[in-house]
C-alpha atoms as a PDB file:
ATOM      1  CA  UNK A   1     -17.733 -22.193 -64.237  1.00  0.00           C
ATOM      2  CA  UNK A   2     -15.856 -24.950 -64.489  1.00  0.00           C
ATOM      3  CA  UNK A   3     -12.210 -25.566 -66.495  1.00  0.00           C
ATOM      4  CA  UNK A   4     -11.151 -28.559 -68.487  1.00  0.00           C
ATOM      5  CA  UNK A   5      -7.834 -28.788 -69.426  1.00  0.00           C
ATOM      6  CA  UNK A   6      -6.428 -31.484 -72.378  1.00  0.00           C
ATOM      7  CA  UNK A   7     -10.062 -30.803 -73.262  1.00  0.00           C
ATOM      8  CA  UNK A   8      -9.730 -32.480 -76.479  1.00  0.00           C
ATOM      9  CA  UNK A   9      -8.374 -36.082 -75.261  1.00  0.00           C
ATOM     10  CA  UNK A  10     -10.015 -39.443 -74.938  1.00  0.00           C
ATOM     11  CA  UNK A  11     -11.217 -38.323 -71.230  1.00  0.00           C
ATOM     12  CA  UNK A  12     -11.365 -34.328 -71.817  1.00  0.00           C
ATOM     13  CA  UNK A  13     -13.785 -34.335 -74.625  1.00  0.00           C
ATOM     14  CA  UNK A  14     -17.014 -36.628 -73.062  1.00  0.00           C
ATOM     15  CA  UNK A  15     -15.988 -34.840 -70.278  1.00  0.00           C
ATOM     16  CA  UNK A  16     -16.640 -31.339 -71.736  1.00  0.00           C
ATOM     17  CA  UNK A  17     -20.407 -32.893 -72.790  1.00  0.00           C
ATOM     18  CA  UNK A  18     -21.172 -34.601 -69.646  1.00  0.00           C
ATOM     19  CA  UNK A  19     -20.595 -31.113 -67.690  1.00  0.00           C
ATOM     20  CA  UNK A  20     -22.882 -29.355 -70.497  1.00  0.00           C
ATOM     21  CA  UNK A  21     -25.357 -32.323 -70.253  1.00  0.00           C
ATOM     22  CA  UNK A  22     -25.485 -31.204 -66.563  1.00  0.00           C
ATOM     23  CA  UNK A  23     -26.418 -27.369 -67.283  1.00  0.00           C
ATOM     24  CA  UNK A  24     -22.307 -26.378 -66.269  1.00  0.00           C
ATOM     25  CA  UNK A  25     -21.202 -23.520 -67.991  1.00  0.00           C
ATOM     26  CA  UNK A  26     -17.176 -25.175 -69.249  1.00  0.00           C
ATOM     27  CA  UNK A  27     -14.406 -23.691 -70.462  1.00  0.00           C
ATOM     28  CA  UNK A  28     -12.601 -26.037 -72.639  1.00  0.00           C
ATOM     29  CA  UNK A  29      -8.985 -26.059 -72.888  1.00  0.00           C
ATOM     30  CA  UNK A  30      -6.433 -27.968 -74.843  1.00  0.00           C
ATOM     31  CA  UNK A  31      -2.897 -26.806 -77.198  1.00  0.00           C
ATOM     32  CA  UNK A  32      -5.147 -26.642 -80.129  1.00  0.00           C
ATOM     33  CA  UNK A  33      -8.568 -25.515 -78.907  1.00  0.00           C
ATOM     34  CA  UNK A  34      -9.463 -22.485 -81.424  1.00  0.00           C
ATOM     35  CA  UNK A  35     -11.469 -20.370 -78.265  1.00  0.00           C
ATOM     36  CA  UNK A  36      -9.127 -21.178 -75.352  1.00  0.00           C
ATOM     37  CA  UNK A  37      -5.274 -22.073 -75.861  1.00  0.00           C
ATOM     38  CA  UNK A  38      -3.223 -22.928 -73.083  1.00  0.00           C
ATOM     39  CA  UNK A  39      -0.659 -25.481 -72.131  1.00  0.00           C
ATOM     40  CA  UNK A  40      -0.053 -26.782 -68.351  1.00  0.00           C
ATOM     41  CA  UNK A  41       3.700 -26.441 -69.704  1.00  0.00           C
ATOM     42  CA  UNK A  42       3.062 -22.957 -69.978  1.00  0.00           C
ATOM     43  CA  UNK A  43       1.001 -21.804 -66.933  1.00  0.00           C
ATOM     44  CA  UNK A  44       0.752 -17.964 -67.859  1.00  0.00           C
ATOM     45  CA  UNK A  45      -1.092 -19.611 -70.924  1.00  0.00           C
ATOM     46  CA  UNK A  46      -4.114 -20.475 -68.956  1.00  0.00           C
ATOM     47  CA  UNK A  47      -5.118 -17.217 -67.080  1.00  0.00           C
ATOM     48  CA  UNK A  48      -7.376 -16.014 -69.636  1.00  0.00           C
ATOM     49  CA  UNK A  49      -9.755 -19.325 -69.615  1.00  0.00           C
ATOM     50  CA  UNK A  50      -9.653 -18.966 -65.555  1.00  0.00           C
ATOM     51  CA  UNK A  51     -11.447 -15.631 -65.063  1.00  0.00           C
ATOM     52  CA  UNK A  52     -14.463 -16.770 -63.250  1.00  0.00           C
ATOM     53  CA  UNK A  53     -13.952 -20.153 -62.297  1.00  0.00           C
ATOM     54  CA  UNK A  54     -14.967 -22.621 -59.391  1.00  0.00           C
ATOM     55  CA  UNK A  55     -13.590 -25.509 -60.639  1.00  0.00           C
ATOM     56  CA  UNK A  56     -10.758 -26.944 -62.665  1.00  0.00           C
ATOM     57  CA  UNK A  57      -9.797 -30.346 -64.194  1.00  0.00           C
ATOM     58  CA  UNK A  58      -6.003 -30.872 -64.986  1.00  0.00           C
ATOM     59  CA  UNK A  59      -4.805 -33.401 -67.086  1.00  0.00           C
ATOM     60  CA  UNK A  60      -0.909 -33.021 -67.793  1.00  0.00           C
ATOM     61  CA  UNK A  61       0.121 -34.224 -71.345  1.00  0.00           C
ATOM     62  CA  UNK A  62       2.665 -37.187 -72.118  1.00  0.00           C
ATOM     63  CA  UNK A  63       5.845 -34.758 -72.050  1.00  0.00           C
ATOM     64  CA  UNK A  64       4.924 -32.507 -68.875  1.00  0.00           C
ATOM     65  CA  UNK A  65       6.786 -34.932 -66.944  1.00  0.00           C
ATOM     66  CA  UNK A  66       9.887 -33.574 -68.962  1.00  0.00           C
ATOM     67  CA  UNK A  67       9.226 -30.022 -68.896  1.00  0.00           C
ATOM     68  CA  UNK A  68       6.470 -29.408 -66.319  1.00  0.00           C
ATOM     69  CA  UNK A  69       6.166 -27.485 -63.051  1.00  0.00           C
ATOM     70  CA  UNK A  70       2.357 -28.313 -61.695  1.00  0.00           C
ATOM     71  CA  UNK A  71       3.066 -26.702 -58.989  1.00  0.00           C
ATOM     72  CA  UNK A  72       3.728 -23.683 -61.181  1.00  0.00           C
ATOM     73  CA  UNK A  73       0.205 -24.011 -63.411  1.00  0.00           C
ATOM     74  CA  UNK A  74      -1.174 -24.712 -59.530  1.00  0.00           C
ATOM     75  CA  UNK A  75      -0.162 -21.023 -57.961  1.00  0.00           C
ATOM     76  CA  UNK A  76      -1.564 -19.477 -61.066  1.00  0.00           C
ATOM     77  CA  UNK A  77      -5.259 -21.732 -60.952  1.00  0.00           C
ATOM     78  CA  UNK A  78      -5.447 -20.650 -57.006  1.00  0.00           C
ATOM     79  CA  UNK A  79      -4.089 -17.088 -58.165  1.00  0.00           C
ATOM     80  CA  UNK A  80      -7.545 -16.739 -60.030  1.00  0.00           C
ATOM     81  CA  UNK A  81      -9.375 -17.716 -57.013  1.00  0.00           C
ATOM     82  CA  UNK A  82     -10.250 -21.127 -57.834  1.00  0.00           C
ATOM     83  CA  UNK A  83     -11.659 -23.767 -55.386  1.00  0.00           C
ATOM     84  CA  UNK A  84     -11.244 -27.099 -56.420  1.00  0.00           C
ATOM     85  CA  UNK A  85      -9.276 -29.308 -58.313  1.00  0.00           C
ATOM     86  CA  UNK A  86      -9.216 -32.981 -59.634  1.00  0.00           C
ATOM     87  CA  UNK A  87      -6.398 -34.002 -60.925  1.00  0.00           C
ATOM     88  CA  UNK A  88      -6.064 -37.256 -63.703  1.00  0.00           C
ATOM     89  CA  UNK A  89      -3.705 -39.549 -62.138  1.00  0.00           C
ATOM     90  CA  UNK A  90      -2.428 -42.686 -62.566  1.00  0.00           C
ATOM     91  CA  UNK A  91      -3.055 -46.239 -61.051  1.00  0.00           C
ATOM     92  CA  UNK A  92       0.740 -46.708 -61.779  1.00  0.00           C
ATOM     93  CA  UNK A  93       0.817 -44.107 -58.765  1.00  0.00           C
ATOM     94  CA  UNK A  94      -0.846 -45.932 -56.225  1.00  0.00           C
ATOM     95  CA  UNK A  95       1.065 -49.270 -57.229  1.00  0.00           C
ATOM     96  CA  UNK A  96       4.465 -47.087 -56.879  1.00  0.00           C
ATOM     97  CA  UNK A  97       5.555 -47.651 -60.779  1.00  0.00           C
ATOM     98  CA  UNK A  98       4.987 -44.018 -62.026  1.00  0.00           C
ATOM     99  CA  UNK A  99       6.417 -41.237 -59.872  1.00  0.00           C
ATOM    100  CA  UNK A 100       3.727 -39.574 -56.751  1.00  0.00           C
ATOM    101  CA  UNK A 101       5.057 -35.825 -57.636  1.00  0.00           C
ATOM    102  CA  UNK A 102       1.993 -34.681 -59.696  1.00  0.00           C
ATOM    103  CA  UNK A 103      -0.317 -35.613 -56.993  1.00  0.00           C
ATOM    104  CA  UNK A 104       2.014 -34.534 -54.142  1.00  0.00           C
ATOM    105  CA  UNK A 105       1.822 -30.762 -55.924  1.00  0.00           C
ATOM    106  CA  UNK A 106      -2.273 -30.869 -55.709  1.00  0.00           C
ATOM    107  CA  UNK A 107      -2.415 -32.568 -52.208  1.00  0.00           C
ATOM    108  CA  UNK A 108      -0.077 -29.875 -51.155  1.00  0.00           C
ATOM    109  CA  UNK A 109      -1.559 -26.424 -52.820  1.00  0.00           C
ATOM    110  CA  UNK A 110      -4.295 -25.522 -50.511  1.00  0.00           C
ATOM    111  CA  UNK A 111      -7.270 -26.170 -52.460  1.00  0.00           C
ATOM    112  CA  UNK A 112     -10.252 -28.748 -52.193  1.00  0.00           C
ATOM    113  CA  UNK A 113      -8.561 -31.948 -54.701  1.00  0.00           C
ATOM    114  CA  UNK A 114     -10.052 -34.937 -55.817  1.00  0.00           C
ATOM    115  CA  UNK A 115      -7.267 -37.253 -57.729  1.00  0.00           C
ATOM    116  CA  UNK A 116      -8.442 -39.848 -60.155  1.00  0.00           C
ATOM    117  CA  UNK A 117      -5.837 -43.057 -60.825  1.00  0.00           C
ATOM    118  CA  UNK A 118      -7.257 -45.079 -63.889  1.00  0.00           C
ATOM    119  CA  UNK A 119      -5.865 -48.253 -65.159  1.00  0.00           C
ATOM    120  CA  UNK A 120      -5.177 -49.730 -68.798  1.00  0.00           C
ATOM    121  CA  UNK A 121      -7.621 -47.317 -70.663  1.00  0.00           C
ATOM    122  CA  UNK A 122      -9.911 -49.671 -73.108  1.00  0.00           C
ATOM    123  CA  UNK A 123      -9.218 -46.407 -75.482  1.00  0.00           C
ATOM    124  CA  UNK A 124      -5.439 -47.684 -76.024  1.00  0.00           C
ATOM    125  CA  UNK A 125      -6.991 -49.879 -78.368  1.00  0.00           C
ATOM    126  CA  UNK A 126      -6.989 -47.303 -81.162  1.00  0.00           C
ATOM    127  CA  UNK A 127      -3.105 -48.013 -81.860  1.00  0.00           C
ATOM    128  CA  UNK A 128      -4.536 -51.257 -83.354  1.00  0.00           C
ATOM    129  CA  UNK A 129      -7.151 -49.643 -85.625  1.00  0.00           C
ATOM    130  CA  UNK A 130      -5.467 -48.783 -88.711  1.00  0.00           C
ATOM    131  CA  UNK A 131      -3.784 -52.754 -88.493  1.00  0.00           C
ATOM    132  CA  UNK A 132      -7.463 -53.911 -88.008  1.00  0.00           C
ATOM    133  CA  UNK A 133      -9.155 -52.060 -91.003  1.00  0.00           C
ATOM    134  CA  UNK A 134      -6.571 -52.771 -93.386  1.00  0.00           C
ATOM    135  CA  UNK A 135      -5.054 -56.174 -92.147  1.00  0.00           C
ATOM    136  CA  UNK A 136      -7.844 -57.568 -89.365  1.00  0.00           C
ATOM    137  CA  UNK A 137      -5.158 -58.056 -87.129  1.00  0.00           C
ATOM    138  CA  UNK A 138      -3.870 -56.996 -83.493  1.00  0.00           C
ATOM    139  CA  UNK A 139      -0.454 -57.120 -82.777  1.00  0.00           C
ATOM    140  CA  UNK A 140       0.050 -56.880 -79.101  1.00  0.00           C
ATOM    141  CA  UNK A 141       2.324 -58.519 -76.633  1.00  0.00           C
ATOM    142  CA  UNK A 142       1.481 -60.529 -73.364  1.00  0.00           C
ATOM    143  CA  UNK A 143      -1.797 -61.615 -75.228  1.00  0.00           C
ATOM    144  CA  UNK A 144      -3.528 -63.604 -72.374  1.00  0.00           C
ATOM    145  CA  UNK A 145      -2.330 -61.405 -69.292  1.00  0.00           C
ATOM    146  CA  UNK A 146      -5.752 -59.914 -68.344  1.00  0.00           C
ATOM    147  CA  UNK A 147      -6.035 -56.086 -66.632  1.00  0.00           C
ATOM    148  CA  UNK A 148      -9.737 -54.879 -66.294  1.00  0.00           C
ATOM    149  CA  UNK A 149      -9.730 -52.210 -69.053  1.00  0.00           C
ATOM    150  CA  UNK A 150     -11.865 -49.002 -67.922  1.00  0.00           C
ATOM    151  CA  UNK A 151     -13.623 -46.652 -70.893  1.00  0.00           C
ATOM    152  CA  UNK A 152     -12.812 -43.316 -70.847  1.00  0.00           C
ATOM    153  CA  UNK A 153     -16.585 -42.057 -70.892  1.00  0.00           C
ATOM    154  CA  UNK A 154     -16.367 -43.744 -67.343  1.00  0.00           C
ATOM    155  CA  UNK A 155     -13.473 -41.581 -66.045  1.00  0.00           C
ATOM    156  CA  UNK A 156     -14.853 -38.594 -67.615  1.00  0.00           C
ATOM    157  CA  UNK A 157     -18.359 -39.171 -65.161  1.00  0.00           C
ATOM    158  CA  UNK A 158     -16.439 -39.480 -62.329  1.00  0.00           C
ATOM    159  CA  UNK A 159     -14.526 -36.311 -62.966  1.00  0.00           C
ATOM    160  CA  UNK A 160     -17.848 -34.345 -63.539  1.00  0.00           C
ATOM    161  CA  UNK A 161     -19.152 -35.583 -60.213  1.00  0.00           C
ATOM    162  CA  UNK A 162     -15.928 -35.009 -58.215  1.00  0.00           C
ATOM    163  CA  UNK A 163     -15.712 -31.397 -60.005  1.00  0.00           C
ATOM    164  CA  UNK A 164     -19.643 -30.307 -59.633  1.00  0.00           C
ATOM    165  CA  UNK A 165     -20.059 -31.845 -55.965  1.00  0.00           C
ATOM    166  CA  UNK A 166     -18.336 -30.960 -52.109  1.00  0.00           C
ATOM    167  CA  UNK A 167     -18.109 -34.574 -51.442  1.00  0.00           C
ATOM    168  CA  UNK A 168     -15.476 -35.774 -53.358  1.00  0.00           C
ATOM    169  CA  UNK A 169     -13.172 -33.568 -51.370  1.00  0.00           C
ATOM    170  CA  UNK A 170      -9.873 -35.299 -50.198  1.00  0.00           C
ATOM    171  CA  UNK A 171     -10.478 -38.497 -52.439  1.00  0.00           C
ATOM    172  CA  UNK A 172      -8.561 -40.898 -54.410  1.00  0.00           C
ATOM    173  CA  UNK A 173     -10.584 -42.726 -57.090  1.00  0.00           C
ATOM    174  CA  UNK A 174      -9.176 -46.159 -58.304  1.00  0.00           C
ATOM    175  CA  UNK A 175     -10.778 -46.662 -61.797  1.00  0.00           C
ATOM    176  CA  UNK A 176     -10.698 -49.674 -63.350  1.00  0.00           C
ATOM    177  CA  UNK A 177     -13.329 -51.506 -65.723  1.00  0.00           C
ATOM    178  CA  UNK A 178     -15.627 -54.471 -64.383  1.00  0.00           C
ATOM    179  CA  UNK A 179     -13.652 -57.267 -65.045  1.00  0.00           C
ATOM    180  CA  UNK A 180     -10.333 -58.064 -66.350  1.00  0.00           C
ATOM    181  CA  UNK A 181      -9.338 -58.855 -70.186  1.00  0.00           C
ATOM    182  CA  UNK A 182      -6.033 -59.283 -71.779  1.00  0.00           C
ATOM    183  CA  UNK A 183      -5.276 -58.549 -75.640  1.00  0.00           C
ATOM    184  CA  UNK A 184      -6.353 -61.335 -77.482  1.00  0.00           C
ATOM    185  CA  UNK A 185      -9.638 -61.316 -75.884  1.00  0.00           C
ATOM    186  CA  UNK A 186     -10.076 -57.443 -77.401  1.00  0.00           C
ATOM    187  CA  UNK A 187      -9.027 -58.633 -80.362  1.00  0.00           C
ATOM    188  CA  UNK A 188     -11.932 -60.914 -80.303  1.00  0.00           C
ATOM    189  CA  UNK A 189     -14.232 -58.598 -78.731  1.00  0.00           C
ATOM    190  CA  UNK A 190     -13.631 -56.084 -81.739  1.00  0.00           C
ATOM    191  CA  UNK A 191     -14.032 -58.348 -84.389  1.00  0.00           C
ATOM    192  CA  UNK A 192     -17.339 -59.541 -82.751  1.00  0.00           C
ATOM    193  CA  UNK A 193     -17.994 -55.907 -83.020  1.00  0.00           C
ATOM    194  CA  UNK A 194     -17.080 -55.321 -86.808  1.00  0.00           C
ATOM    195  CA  UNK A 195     -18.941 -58.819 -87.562  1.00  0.00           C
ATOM    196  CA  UNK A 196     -15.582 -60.051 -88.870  1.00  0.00           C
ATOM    197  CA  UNK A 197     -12.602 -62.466 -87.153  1.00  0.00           C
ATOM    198  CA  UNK A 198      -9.871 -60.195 -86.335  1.00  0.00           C
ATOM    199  CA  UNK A 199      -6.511 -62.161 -85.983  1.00  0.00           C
ATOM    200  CA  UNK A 200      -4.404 -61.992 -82.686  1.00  0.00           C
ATOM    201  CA  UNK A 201      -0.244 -61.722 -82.760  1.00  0.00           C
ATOM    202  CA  UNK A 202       1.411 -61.432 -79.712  1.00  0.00           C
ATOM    203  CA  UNK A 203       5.061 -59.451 -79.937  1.00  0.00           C
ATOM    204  CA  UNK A 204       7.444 -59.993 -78.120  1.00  0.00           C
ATOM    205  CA  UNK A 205       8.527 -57.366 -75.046  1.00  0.00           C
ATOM    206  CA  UNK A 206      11.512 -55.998 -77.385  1.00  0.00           C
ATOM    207  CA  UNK A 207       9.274 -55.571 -80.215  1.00  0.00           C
ATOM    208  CA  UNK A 208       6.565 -53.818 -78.463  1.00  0.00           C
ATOM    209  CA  UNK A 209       9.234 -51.556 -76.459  1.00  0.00           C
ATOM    210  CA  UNK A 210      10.471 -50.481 -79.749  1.00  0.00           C
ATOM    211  CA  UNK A 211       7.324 -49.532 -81.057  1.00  0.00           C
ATOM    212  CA  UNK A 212       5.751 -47.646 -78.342  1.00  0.00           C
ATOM    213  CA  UNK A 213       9.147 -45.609 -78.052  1.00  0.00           C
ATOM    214  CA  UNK A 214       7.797 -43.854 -81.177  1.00  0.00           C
ATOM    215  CA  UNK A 215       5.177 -42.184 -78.643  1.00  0.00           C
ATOM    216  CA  UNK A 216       6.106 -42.229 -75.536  1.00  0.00           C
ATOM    217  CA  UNK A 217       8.964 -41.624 -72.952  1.00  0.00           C
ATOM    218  CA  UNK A 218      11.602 -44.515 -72.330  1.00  0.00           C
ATOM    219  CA  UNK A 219      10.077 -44.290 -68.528  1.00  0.00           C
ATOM    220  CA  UNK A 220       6.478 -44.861 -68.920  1.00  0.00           C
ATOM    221  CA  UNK A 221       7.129 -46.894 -71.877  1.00  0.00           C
ATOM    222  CA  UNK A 222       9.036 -49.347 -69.238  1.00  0.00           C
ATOM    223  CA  UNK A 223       6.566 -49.232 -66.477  1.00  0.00           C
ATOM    224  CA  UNK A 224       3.804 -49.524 -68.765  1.00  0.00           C
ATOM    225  CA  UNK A 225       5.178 -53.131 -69.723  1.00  0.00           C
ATOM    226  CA  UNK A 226       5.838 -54.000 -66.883  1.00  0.00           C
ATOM    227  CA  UNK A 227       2.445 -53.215 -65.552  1.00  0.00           C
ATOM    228  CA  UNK A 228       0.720 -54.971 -68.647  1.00  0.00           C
ATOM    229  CA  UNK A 229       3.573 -57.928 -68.575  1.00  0.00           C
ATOM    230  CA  UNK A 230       3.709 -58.836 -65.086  1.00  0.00           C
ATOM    231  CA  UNK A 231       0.824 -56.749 -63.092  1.00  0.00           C
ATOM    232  CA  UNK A 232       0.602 -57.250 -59.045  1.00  0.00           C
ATOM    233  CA  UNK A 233      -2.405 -58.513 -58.006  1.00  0.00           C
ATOM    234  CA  UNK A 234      -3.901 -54.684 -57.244  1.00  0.00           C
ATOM    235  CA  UNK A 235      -3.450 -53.743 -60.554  1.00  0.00           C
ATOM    236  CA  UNK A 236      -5.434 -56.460 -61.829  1.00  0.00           C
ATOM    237  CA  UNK A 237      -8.068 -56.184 -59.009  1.00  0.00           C
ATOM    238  CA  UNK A 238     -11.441 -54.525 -60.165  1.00  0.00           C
ATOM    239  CA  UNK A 239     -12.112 -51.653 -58.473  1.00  0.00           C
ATOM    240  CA  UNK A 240     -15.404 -50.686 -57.068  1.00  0.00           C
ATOM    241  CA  UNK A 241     -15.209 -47.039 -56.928  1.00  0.00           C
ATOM    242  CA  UNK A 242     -16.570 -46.295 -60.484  1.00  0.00           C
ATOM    243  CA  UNK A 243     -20.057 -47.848 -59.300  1.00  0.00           C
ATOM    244  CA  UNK A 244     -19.883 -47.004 -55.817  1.00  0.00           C
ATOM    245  CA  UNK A 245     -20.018 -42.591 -57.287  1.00  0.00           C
ATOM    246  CA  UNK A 246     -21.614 -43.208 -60.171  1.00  0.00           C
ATOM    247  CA  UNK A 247     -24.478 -45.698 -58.825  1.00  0.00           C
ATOM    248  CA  UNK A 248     -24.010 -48.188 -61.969  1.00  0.00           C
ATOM    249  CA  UNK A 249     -21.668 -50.354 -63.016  1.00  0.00           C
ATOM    250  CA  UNK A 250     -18.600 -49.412 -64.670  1.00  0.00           C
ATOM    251  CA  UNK A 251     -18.681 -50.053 -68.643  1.00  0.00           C
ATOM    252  CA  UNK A 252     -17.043 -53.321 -70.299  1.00  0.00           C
ATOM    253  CA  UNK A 253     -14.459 -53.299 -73.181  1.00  0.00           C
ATOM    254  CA  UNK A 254     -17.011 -54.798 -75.278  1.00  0.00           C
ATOM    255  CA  UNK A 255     -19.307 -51.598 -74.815  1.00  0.00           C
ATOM    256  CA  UNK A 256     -16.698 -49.258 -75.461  1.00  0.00           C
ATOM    257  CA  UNK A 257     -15.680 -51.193 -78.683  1.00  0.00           C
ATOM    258  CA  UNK A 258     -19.271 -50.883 -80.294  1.00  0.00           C
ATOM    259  CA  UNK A 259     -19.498 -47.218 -79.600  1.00  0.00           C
ATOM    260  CA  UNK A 260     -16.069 -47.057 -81.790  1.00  0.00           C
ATOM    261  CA  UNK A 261     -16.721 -49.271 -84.361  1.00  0.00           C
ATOM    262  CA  UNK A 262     -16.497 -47.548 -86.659  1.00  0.00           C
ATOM    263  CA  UNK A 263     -12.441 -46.343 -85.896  1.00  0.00           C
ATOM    264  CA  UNK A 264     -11.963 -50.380 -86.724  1.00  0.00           C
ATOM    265  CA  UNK A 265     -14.853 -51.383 -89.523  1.00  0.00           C
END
C-alpha cells in the first residue's frame, strides 16, 4: 500500500490516479481529505493512514518550512514499518537557493529515498486565470526570460515509478519540461489554446514581490524571483531525467495548457 501525502495538490492528485491506474492500492492524504486527515505539521496525524504501508510520498506544504520537523513526521513513517520514501523537492535545492534541510532529514532516516527537484511548474499559470477569463491578460514580470516549465502530470509519473519500483533507490530526479519558455510566450500559448489573443504585461520585480507576498513566505518569494529573474544556466538547462524513467518525452507547456483550458476559456 502505498501513501500520498498533499494528496489533493497539483502533483498529489494525478498522482493518486496514476498509482490506481497501475492496480496500487493508495491511501490518499491531504488537511482536507474527508477519509484520511493528516498534516506533515502534525506527524501523530498521519499514523492512522500508515497501518500497512510499503511506500510513502511526502510533499511538505508552503508553511512547513515555518513550523515543520520532517524529521519528526520521518520517525513516525519508519515507526509504522515503512520502506521507502520519495520526497518532492526542489530544483532551487540543487542550485543552492532554497535551503538542503528537507532532503538532508530523508537522506539521513534509514529508509530506501528517492528525492524529486522540479523546476518552474507550468501549473503556476493558474494565478493568471481569473485575469485571463475576465480581462485576456497576463500580468507577469521578466516576460522574455525563458525556464523550461515541467507539467505536474509529469512529476506525478515519476513519483509513481520511483514509489512502485527498487530502482529508483538513492536517486535525485531533476525535472524540468522539454524546452524552455518565458511568460509572454504562455501567454501566447494559452490564448492559442482558448482560440483568443491573450495580452502580455510584464510587472515590474517590486510589483510582482508584492503580490506574491499575499501567498507565500518573504524567503521563497525572494528566491523564486530571483530564480525566474536572473536563472544560472542549470536552472534553465532541460533536464533529461523525465524521459530517461519514463521512456517518453517530458510534456510541453502548450500540452498542459489544453488539458486546462477550460480554468482560462
Amino acid at each position: 500500500m502505498i501513501v500520498v501525502t498533499g494528496a489533493t495538490g497539483n502533483v498529489g492528485r494525478p498522482l493518486v490516479e496514476a498509482l490506481k491506474a497501475a492496480g496500487e492500492q493508495v491511501t490518499a492524504v491531504s488537511r482536507r481529505a474527508a477519509d484520511h486527515p493528516g498534516d506533515l505539521s502534525q506527524p501523530e496525524t498521519l499514523k492512522p493512514a500508515l497501518d500497512g504501508a510499503d511506500a510513502v510520498f511526502l510533499m511538505t506544504p508552503p508553511d512547513f518550512l515555518a513550523n515543520g520537523d520532517l524529521g519528526a513526521v520521518l520517525d513516525v513513517v519508519r515507526g509504522a514499518g515503512v520502506q521507502r520514501v520519495v520526497l518532492l523537492s526542489s530544483q532551487g535545492v540543487g542550485t543552492q537557493r532554497h535551503p538542503s534541510y528537507l532532503e538532508d532529514a530523508v537522506t539521513a532516516s534509514g529508509l530506501e529515498w528517492t528525492i524529486l527537484r522540479p523546476g518552474n511548474f507550468a501549473s503556476n499559470a493558474f494565478q493568471w486565470a481569473e485575469s485571463v477569463r475576465t480581462r485576456r491578460v497576463v500580468e507577469a514580470p521578466y516576460g522574455d526570460v525563458l525556464l523550461p516549465a515541467v507539467d505536474p502530470a509529469d512529476i506525478a509519473e515519476v513519483a509513481a515509478a520511483a514509489l512502485r519500483g527498487a530502482d529508483h533507490g538513492g536517486q535525485i530526479y531533476t525535472l524540468t519540461g522539454p524546452e524552455p519558455i518565458g511568460p509572454r510566450g504562455m501567454a501566447a500559448a494559452i490564448g492559442e489554446t482558448i482560440g483568443v489573443p491573450v495580452e502580455f504585461v510584464e510587472l515590474t520585480r517590486e510589483e510582482a514581490l508584492n503580490r506574491m507576498l499575499g501567498y507565500m513566505p518573504e524567503p521563497v518569494v525572494e528566491a523564486t524571483l530571483g530564480a525566474i529573474g536572473s536563472p544560472t544556466a542549470d536552472e534553465q538547462a532541460v533536464s533529461p531525467d523525465i524521459s530517461q524513467v519514463l521512456g517518453r518525452p517530458a510534456r510541453t507547456f502548450a500540452d498542459w495548457a489544453r488539458r486546462n483550458a477550460a480554468a482560462f476559456a
